[in-house]
PDB file of N, CA and C in Angstrom:
ATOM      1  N   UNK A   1      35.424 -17.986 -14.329  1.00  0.00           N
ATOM      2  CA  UNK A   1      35.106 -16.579 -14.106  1.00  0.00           C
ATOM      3  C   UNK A   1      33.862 -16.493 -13.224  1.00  0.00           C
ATOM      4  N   UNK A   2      34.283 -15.309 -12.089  1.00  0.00           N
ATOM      5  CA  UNK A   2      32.718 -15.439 -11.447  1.00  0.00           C
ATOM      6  C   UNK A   2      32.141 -14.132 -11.483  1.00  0.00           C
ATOM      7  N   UNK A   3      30.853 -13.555 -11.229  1.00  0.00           N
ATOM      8  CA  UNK A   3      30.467 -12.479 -11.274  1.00  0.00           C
ATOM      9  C   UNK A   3      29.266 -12.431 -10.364  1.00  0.00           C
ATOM     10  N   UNK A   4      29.345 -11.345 -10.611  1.00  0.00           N
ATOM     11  CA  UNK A   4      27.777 -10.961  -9.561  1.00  0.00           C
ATOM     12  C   UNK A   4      27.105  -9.834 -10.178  1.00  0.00           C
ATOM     13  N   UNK A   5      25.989 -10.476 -10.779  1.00  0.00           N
ATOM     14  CA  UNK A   5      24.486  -9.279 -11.324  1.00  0.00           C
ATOM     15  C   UNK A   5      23.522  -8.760 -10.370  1.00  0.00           C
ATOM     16  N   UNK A   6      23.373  -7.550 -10.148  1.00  0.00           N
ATOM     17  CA  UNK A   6      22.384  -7.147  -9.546  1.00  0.00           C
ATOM     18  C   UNK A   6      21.182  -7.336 -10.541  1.00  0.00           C
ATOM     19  N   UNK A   7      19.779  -7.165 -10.947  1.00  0.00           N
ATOM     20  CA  UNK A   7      18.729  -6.471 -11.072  1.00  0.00           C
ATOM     21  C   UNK A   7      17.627  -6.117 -10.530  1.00  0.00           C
ATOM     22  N   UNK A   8      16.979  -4.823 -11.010  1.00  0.00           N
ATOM     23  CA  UNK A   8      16.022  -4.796  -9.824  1.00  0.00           C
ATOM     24  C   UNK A   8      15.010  -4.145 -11.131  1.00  0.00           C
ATOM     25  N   UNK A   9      14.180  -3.741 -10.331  1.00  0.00           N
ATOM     26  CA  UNK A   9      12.773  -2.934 -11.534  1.00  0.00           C
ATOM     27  C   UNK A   9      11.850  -2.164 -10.608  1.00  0.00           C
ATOM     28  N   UNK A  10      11.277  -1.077 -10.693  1.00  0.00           N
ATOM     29  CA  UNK A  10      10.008  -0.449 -10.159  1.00  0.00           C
ATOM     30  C   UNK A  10       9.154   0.092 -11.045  1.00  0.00           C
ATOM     31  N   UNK A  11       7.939  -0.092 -10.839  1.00  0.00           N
ATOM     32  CA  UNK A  11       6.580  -0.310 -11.970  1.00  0.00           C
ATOM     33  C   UNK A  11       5.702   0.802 -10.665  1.00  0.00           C
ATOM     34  N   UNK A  12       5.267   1.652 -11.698  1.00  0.00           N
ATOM     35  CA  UNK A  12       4.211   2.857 -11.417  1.00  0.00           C
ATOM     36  C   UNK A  12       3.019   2.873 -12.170  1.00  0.00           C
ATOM     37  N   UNK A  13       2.462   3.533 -11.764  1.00  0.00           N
ATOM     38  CA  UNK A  13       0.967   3.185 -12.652  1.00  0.00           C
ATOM     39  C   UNK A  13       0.289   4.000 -12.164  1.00  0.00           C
ATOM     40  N   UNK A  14      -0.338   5.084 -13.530  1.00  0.00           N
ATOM     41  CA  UNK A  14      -1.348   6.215 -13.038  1.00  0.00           C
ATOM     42  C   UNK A  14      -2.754   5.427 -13.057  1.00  0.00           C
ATOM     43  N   UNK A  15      -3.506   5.625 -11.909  1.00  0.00           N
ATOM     44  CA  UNK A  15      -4.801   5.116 -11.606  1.00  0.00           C
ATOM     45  C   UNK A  15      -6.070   5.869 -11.699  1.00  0.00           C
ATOM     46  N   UNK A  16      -7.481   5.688 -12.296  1.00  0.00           N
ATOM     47  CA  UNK A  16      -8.543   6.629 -11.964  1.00  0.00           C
ATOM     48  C   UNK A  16      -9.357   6.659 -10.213  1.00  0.00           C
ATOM     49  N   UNK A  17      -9.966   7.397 -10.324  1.00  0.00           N
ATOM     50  CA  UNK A  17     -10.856   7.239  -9.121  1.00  0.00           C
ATOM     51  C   UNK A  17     -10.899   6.256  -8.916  1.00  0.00           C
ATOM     52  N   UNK A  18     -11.164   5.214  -7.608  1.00  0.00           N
ATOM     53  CA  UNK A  18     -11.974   3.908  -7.135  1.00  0.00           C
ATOM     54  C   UNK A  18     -11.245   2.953  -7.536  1.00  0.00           C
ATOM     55  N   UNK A  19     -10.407   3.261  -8.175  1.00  0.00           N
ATOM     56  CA  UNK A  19      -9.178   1.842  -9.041  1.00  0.00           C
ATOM     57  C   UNK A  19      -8.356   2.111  -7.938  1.00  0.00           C
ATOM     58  N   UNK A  20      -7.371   0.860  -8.450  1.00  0.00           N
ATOM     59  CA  UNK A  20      -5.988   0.306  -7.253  1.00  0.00           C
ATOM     60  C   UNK A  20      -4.947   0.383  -8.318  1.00  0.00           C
ATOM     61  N   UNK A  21      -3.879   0.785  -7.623  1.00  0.00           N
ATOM     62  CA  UNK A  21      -2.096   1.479  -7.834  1.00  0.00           C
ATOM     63  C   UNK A  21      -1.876   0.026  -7.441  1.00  0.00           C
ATOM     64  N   UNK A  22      -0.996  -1.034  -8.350  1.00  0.00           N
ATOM     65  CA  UNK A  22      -0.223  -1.746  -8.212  1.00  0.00           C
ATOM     66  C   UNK A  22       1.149  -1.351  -7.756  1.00  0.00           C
ATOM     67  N   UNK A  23       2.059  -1.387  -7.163  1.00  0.00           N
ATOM     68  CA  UNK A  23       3.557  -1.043  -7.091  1.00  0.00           C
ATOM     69  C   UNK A  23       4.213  -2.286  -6.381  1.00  0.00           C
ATOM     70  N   UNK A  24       5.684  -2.055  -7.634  1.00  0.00           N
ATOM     71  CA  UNK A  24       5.504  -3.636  -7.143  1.00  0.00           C
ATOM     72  C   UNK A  24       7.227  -3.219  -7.693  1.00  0.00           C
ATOM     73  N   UNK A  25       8.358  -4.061  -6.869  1.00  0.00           N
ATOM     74  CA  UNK A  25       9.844  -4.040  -6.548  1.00  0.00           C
ATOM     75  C   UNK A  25      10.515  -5.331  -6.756  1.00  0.00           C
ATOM     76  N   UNK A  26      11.106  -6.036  -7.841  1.00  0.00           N
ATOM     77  CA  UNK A  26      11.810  -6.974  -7.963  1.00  0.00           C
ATOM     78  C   UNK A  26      12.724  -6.954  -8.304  1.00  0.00           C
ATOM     79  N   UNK A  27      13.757  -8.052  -7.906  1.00  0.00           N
ATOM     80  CA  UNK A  27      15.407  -7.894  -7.822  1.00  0.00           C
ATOM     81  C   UNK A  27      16.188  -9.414  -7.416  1.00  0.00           C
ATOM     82  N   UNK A  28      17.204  -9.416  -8.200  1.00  0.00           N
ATOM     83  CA  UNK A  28      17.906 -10.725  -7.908  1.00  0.00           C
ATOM     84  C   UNK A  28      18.970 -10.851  -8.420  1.00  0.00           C
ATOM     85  N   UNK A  29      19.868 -11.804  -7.465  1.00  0.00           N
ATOM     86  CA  UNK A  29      21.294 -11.295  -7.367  1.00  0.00           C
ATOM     87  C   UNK A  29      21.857 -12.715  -7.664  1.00  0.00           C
ATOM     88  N   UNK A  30      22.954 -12.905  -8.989  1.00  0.00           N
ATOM     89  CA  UNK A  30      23.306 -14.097  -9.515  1.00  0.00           C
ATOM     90  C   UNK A  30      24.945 -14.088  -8.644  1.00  0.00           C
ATOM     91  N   UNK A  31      25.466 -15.130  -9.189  1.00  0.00           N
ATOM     92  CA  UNK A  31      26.884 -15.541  -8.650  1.00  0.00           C
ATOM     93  C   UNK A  31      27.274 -16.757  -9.164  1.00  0.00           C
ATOM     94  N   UNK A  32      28.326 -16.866 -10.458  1.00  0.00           N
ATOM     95  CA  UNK A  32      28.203 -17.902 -11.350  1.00  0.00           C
ATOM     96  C   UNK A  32      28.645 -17.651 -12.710  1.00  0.00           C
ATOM     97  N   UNK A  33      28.953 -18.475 -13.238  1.00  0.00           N
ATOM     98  CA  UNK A  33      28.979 -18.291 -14.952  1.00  0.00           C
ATOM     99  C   UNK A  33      28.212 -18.242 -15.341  1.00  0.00           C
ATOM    100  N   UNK A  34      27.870 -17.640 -16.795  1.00  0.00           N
ATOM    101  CA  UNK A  34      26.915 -17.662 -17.853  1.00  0.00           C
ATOM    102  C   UNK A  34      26.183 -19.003 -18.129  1.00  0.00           C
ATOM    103  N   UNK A  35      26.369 -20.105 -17.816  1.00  0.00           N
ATOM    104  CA  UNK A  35      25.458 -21.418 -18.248  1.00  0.00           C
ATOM    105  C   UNK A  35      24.957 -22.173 -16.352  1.00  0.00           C
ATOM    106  N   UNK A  36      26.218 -21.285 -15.642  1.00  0.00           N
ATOM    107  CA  UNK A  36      25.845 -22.419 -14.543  1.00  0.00           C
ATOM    108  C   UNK A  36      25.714 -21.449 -13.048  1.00  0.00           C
ATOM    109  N   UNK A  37      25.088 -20.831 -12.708  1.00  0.00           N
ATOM    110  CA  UNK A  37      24.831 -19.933 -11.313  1.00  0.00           C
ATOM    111  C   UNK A  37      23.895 -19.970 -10.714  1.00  0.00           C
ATOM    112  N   UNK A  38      23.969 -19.454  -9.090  1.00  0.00           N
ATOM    113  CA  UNK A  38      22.989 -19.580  -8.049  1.00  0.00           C
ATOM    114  C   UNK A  38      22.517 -17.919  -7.889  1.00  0.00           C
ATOM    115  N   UNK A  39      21.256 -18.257  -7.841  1.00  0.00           N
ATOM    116  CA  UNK A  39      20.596 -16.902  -8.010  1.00  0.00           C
ATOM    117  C   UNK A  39      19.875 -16.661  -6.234  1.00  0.00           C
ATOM    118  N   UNK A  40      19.570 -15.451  -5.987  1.00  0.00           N
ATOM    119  CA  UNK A  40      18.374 -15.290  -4.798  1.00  0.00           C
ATOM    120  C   UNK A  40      17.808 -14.014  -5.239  1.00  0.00           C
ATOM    121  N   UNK A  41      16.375 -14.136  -5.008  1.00  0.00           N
ATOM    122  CA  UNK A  41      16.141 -12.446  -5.170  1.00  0.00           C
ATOM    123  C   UNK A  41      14.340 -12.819  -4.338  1.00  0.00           C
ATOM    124  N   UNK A  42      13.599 -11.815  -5.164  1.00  0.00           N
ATOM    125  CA  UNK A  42      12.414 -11.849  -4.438  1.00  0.00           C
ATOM    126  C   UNK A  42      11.543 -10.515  -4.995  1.00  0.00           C
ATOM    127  N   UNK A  43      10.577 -10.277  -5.271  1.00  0.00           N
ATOM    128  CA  UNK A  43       9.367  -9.516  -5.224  1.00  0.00           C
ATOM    129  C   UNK A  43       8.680  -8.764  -4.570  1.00  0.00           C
ATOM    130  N   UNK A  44       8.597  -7.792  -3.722  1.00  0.00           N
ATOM    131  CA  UNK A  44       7.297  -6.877  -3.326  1.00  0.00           C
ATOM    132  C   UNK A  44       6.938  -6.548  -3.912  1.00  0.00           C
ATOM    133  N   UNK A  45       4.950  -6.582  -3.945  1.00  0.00           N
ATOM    134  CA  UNK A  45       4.430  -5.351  -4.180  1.00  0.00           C
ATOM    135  C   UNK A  45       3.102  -5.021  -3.031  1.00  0.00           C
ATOM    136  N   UNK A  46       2.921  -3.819  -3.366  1.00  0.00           N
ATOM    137  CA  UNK A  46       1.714  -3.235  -2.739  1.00  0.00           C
ATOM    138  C   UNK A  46       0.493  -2.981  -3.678  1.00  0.00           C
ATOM    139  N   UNK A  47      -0.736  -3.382  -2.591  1.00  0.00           N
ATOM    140  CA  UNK A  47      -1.644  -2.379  -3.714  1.00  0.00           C
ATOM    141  C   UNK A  47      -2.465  -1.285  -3.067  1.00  0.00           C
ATOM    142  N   UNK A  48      -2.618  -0.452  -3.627  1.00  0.00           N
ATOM    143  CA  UNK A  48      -2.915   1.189  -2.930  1.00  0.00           C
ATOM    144  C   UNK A  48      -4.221   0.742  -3.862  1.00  0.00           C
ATOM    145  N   UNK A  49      -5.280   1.918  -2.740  1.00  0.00           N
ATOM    146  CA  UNK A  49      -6.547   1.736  -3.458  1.00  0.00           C
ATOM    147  C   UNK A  49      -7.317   3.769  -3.146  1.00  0.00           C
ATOM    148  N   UNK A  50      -7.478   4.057  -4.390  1.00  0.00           N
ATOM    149  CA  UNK A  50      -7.518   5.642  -4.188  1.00  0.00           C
ATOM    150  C   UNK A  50      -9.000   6.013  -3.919  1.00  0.00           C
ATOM    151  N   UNK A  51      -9.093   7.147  -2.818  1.00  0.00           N
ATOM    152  CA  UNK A  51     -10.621   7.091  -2.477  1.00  0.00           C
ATOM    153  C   UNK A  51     -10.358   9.195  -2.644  1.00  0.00           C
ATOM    154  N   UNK A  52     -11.404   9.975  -2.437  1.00  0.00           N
ATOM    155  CA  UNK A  52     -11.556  10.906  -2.819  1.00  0.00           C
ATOM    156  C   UNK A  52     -12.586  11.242  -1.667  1.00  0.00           C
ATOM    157  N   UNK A  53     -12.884  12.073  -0.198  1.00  0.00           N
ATOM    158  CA  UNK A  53     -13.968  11.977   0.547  1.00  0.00           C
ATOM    159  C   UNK A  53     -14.919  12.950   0.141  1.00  0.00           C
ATOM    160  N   UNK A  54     -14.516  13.909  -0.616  1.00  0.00           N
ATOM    161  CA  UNK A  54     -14.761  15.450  -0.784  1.00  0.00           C
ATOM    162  C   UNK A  54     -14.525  15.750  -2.048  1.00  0.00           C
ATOM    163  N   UNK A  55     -15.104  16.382  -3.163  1.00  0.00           N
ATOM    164  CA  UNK A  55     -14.578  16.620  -4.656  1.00  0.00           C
ATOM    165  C   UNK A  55     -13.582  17.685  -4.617  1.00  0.00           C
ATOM    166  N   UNK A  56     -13.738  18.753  -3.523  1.00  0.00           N
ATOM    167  CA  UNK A  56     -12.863  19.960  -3.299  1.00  0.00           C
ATOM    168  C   UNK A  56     -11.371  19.293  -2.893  1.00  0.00           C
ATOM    169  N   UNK A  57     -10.552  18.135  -2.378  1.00  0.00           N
ATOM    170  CA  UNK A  57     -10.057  17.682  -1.412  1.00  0.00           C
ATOM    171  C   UNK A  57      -9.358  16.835  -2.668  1.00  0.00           C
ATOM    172  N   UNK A  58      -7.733  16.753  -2.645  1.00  0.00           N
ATOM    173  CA  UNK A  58      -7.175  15.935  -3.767  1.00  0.00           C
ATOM    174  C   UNK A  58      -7.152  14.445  -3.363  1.00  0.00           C
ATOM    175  N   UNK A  59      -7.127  13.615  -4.648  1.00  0.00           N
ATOM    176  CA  UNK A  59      -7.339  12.285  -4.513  1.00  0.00           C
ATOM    177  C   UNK A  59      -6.314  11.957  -3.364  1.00  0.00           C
ATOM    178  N   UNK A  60      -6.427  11.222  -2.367  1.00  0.00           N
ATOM    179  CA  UNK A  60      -5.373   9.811  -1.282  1.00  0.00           C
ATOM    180  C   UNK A  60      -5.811   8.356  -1.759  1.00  0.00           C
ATOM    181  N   UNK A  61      -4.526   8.319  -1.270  1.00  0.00           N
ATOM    182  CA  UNK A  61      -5.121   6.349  -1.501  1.00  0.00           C
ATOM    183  C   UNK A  61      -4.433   6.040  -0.012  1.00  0.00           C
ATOM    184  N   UNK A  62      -4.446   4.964   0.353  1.00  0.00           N
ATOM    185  CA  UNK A  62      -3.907   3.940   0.999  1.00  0.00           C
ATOM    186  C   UNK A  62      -3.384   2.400   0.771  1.00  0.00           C
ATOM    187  N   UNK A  63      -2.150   1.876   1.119  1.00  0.00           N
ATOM    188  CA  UNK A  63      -2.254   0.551   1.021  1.00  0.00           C
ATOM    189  C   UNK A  63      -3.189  -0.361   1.490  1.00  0.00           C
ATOM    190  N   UNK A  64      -3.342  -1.439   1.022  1.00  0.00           N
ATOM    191  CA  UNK A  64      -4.152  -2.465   1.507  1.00  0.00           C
ATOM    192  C   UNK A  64      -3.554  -3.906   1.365  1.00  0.00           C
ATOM    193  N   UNK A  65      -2.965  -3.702   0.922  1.00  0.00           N
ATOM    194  CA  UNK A  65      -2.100  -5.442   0.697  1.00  0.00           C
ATOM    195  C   UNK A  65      -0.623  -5.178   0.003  1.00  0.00           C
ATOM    196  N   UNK A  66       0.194  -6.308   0.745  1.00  0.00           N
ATOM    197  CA  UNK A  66       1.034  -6.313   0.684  1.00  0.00           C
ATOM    198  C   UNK A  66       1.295  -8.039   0.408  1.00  0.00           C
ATOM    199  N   UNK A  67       2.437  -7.871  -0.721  1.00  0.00           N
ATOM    200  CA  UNK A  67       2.432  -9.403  -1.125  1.00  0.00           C
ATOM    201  C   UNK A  67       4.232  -9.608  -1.753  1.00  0.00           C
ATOM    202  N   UNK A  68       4.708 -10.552  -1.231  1.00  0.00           N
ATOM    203  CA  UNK A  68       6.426 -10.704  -1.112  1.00  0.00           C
ATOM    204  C   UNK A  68       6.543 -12.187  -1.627  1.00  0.00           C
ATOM    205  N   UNK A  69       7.263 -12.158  -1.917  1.00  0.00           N
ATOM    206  CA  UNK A  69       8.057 -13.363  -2.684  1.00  0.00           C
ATOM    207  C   UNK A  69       9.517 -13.431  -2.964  1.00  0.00           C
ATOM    208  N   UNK A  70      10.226 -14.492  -1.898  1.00  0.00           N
ATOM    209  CA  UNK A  70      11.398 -14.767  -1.971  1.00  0.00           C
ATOM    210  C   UNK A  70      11.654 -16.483  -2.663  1.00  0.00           C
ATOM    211  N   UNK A  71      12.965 -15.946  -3.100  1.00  0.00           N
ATOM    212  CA  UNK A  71      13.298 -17.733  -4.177  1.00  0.00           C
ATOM    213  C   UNK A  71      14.488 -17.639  -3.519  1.00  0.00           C
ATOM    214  N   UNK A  72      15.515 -18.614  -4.019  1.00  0.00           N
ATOM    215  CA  UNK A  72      16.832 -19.277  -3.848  1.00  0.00           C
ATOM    216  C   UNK A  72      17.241 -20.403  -4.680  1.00  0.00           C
ATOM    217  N   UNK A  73      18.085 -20.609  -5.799  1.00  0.00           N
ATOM    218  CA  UNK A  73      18.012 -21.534  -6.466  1.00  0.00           C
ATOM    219  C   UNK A  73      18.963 -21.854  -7.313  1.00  0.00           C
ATOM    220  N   UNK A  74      19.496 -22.952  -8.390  1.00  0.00           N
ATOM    221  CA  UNK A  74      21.090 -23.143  -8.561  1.00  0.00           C
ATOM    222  C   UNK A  74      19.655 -22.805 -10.470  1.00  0.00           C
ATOM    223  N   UNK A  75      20.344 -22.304 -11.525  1.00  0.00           N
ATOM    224  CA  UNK A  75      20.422 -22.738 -12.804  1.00  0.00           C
ATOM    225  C   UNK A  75      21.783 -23.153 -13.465  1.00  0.00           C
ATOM    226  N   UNK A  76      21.444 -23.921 -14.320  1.00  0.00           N
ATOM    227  CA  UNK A  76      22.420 -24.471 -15.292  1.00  0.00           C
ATOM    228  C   UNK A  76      21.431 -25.053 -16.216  1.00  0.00           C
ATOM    229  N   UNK A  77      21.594 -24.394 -17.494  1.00  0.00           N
ATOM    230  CA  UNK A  77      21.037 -24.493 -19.213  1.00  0.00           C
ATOM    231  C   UNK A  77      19.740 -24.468 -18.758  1.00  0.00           C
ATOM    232  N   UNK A  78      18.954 -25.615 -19.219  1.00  0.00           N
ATOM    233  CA  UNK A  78      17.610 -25.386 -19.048  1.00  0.00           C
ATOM    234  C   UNK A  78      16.911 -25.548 -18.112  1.00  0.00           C
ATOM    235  N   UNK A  79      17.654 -25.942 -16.806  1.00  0.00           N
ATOM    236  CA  UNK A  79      17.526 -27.083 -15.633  1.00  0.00           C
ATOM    237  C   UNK A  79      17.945 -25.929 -14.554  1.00  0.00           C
ATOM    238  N   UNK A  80      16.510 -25.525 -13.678  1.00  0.00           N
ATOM    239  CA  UNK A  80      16.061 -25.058 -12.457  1.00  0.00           C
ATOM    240  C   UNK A  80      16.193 -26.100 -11.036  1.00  0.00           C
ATOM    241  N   UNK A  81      16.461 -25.362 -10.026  1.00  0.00           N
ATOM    242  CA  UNK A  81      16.361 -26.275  -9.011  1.00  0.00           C
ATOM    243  C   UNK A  81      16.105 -25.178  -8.440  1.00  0.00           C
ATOM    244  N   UNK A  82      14.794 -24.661  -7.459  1.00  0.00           N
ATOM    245  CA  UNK A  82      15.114 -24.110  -6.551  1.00  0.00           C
ATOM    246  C   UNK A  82      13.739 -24.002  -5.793  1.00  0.00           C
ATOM    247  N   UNK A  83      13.645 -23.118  -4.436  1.00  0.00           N
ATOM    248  CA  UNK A  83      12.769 -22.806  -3.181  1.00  0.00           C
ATOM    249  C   UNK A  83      12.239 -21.499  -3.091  1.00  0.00           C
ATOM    250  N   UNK A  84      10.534 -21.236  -3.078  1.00  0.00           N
ATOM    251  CA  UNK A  84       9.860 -20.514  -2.786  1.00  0.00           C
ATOM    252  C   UNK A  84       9.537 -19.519  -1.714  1.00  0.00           C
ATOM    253  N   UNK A  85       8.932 -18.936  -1.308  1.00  0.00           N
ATOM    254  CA  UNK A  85       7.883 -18.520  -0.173  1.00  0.00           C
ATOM    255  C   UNK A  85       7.443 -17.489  -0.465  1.00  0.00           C
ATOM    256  N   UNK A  86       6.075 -17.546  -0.804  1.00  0.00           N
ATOM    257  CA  UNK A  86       5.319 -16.277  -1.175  1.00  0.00           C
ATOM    258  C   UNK A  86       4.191 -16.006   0.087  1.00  0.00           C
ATOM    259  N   UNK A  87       3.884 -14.869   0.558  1.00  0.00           N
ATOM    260  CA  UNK A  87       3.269 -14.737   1.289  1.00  0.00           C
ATOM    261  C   UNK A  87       2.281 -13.319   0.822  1.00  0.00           C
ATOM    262  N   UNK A  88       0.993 -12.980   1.855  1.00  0.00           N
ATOM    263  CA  UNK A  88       0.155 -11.906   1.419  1.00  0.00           C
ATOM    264  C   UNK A  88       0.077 -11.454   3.153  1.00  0.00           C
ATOM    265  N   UNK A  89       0.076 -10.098   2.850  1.00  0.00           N
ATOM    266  CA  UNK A  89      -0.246  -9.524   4.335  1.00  0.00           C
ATOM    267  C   UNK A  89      -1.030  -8.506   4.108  1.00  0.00           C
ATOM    268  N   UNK A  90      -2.457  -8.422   5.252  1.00  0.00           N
ATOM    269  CA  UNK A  90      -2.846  -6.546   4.916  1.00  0.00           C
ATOM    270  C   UNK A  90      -1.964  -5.826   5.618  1.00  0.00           C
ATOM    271  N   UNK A  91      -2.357  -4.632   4.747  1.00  0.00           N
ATOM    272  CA  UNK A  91      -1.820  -3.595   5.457  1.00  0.00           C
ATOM    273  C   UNK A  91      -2.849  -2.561   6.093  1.00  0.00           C
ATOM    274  N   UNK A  92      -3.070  -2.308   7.842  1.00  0.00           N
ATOM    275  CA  UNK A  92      -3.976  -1.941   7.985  1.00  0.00           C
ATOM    276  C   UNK A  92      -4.025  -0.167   8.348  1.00  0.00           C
ATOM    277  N   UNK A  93      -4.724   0.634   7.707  1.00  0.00           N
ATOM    278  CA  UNK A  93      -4.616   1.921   7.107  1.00  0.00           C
ATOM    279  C   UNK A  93      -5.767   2.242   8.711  1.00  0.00           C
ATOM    280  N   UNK A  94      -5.536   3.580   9.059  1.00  0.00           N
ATOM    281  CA  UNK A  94      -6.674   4.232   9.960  1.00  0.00           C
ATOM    282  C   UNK A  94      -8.217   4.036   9.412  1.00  0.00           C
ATOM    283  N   UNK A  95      -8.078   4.296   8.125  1.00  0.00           N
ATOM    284  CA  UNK A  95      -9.592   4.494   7.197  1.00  0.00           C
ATOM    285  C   UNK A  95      -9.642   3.076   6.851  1.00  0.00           C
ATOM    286  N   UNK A  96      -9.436   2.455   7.073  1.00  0.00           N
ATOM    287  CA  UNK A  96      -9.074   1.050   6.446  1.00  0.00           C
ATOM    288  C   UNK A  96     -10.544   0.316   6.878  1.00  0.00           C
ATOM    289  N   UNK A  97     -10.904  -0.483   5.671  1.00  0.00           N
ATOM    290  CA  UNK A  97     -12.528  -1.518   6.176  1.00  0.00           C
ATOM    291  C   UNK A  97     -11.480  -2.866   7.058  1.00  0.00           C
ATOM    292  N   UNK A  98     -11.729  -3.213   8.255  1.00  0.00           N
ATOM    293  CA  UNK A  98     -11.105  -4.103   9.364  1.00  0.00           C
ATOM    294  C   UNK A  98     -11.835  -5.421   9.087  1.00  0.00           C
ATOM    295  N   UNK A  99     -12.717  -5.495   7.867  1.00  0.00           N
ATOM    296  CA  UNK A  99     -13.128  -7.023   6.853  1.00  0.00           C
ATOM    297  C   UNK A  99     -11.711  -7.062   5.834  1.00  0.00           C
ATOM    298  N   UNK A 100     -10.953  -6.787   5.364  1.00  0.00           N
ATOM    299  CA  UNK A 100     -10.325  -7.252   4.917  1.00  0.00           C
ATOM    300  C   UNK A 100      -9.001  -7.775   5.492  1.00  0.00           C
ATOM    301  N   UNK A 101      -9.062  -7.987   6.676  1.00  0.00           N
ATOM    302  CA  UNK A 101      -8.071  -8.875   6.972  1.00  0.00           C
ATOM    303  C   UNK A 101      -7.709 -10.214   7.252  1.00  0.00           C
ATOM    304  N   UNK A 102      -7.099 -10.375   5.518  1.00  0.00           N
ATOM    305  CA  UNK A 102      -6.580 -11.576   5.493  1.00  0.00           C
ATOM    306  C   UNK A 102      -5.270 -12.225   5.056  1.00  0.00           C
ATOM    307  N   UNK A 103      -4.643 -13.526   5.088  1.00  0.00           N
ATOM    308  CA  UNK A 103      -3.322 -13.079   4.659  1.00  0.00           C
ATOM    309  C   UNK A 103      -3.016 -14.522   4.752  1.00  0.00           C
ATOM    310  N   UNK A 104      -2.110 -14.875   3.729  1.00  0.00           N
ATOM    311  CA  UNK A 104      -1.690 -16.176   3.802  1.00  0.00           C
ATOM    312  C   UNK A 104      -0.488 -16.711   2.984  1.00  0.00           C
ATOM    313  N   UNK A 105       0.379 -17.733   2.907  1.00  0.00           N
ATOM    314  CA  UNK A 105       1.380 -17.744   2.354  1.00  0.00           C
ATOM    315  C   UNK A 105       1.431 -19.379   2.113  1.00  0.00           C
ATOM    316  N   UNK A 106       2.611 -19.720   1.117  1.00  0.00           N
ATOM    317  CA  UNK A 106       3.120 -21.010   0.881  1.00  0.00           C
ATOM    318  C   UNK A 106       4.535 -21.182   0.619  1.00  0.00           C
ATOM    319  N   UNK A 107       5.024 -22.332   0.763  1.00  0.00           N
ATOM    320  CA  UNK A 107       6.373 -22.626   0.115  1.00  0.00           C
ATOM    321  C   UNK A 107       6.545 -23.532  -1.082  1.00  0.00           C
ATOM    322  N   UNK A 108       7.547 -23.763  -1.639  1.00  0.00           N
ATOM    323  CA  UNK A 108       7.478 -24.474  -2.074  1.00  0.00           C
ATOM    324  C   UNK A 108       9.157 -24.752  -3.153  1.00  0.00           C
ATOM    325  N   UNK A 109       8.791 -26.309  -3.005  1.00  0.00           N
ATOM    326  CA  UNK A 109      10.257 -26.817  -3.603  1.00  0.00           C
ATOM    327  C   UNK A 109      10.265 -27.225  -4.750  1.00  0.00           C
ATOM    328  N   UNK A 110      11.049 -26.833  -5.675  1.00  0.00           N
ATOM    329  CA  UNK A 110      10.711 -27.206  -7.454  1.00  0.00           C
ATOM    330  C   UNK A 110      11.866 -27.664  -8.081  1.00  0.00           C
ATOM    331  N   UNK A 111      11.748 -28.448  -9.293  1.00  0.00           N
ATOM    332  CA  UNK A 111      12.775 -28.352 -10.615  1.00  0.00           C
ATOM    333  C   UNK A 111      11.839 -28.182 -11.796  1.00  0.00           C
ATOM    334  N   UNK A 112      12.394 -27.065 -12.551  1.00  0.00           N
ATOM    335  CA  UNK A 112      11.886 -26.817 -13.724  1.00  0.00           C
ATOM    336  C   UNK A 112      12.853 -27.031 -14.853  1.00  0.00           C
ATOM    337  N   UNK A 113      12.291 -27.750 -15.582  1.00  0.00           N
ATOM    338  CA  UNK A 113      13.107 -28.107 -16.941  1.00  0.00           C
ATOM    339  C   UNK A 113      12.407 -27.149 -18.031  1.00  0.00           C
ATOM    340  N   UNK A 114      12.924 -26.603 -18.716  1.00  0.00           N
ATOM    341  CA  UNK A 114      12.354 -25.607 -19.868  1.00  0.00           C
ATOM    342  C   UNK A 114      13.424 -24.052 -20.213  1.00  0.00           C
ATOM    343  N   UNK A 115      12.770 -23.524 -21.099  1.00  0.00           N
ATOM    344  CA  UNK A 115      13.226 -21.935 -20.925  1.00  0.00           C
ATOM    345  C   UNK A 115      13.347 -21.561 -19.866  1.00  0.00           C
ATOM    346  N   UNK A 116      13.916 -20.234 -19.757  1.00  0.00           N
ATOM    347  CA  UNK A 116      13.734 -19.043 -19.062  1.00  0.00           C
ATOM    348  C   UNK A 116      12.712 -18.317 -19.152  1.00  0.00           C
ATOM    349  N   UNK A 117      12.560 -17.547 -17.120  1.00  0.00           N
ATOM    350  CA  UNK A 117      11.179 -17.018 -17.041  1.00  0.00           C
ATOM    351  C   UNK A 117      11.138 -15.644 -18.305  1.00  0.00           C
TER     352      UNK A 117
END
């Protein structure tokens, strides 16, 4: 029998003044039986950071980073095999401080023996 699972998730979060809005999008798509399938999916999120210039004037934020993560990988029982790449990017806003640009990424190739994440 074969099938195909979508899932996905979106996470909100009320923030105060001067704090940062996480938002963040994950999802991954199986193809396989119940003990033995190949999965792909991956991660965005952003983080918004809320500024206020004026007390009369409603709160804005802007992004400032942006951070992604894609996999690819076979499971069967407890036994992982699979490939990374996570990366960080700014995101650069008009109002934006032009010191925070930085950004960097890795790959990487694994087997994990254990549970599920």
């Amino acid at each position: 029998m074969t099938w195909l699972l979508f899932v996905g998730a979106l996470e909100l979060a009320w923030f105060p003044m001067g704090g940062d809005l996480g938002v963040t999008m994950e999802g991954e798509a199986r193809i396989g039986g119940p003990l033995i399938y190949a999965f792909v999916g991956g991660q965005m999120s952003v983080l918004v950071t809320a500024y206020r210039s004026d007390l009369t004037l409603p709160v804005n934020g802007w992004p400032t980073t942006l951070r992604c993560l894609a996999r690819i990988g076979l499971r069967a029982g407890v036994l992982e095999i699979g490939a990374e790449h996570s990366c960080t990017h700014p995101v650069v806003p008009i109002l934006s401080d032009p010191a925070i640009l930085w950004e960097g990424g890795y790959e990487r190739i694994y087997i994990r023996v254990g549970g599920r994440r």
